[in-house]
C-alpha atoms as a PDB file:
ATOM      1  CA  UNK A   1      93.094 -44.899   5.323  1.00  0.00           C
ATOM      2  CA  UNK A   2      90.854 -42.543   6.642  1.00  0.00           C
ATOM      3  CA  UNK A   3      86.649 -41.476   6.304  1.00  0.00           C
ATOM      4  CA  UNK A   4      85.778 -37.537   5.519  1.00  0.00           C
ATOM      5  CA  UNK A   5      83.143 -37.680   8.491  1.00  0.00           C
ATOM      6  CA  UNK A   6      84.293 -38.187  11.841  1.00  0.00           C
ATOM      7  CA  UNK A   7      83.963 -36.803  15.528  1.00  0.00           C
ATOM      8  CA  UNK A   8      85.438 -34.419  16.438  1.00  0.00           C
ATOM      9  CA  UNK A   9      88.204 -33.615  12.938  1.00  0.00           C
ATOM     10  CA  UNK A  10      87.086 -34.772   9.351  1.00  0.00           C
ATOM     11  CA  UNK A  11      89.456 -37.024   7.394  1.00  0.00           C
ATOM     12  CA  UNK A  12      90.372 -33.880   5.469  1.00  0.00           C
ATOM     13  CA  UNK A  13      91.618 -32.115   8.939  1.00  0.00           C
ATOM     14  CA  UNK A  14      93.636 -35.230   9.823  1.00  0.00           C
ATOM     15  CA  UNK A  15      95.069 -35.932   6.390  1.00  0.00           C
ATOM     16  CA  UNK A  16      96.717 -31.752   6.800  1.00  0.00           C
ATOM     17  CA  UNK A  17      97.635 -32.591  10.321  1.00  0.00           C
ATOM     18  CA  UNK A  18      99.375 -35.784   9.464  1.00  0.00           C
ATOM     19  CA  UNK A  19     100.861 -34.461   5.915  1.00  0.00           C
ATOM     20  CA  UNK A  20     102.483 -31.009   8.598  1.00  0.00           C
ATOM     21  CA  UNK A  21     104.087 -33.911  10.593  1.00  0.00           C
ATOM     22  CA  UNK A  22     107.466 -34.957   9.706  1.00  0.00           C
ATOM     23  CA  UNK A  23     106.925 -38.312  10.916  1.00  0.00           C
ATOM     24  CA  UNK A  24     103.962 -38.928   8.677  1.00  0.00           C
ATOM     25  CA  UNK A  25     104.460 -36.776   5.784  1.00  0.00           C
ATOM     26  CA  UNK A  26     105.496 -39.293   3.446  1.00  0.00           C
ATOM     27  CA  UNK A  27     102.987 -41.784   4.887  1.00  0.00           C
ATOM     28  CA  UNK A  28     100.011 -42.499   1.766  1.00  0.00           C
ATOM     29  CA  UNK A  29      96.816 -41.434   2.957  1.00  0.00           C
ATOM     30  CA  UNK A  30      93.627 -42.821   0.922  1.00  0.00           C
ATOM     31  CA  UNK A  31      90.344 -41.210   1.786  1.00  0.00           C
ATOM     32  CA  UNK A  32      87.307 -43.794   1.664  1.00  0.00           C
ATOM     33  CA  UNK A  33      84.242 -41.850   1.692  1.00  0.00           C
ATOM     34  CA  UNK A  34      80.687 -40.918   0.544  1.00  0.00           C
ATOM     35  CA  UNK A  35      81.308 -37.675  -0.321  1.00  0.00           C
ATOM     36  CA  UNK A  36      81.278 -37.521  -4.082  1.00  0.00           C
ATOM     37  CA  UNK A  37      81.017 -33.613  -5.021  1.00  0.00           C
ATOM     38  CA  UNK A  38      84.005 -32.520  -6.843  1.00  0.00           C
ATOM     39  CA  UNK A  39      84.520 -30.048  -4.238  1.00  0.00           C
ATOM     40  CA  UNK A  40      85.057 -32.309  -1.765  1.00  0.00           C
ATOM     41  CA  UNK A  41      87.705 -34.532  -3.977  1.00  0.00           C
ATOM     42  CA  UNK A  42      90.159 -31.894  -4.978  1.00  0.00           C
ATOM     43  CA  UNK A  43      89.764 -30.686  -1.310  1.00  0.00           C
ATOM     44  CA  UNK A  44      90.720 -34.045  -0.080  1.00  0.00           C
ATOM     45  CA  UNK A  45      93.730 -34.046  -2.555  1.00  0.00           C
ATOM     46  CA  UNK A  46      94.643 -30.453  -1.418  1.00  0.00           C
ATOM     47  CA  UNK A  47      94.740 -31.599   2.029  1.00  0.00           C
ATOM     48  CA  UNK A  48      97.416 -34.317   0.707  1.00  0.00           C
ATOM     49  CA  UNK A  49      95.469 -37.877   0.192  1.00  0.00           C
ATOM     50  CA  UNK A  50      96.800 -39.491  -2.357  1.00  0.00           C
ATOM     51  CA  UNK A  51      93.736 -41.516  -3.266  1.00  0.00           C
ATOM     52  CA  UNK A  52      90.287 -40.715  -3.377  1.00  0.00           C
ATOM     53  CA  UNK A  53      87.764 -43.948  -3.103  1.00  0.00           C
ATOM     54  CA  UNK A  54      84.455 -43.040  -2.828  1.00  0.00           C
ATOM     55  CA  UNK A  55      82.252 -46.174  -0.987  1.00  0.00           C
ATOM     56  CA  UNK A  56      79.394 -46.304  -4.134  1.00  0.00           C
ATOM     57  CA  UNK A  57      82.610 -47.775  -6.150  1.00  0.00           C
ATOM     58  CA  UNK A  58      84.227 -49.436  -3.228  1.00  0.00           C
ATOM     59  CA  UNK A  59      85.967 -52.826  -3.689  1.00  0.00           C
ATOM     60  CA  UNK A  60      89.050 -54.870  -2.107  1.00  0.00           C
ATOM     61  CA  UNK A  61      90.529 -55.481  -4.924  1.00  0.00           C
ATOM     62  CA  UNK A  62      90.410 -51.691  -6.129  1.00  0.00           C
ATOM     63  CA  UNK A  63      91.816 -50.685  -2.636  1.00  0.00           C
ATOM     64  CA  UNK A  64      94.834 -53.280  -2.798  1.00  0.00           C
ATOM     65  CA  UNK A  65      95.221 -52.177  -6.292  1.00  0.00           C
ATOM     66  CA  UNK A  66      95.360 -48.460  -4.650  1.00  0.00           C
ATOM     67  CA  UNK A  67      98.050 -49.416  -1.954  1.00  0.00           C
ATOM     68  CA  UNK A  68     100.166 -51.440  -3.989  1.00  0.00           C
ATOM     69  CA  UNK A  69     100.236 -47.943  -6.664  1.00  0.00           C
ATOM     70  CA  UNK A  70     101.325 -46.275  -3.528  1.00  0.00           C
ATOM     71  CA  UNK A  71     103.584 -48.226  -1.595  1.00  0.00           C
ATOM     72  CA  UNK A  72     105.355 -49.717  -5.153  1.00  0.00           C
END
């Protein structure tokens, strides 16, 4: 689970680092953010996240409901 905006390399930076490695390339990666353009969804999802939360519709149970999906 990562944030877009970080120090030093944004969430969508680390999720095309991570998704490159062979060791985490199969690993889920939801993005939990504030960003809400369009833009910056399908750009998170072209970097390799398989989820997209945005914060304004944040809940637990919506995030459990999002790694259970993804870990099956």
């Amino acid at each position: 689970i990562t944030d877009v905006l970080m120090p030093r390399m944004d969430g969508f930076e680390l999720t095309l680092r991570l998704k490159k490695d062979k060791l985490y390339k199969d690993v889920p990666i939801i993005i939990v953010t504030t960003r809400q353009s369009d833009a910056d969804k399908r750009r998170g999802l072209e970097a390799g996240a398989e989820a997209y939360i945005l914060k304004s519709e944040f809940t637990s149970e919506g995030l459990l409901e999002t790694i259970e999906r993804l870990i099956g």
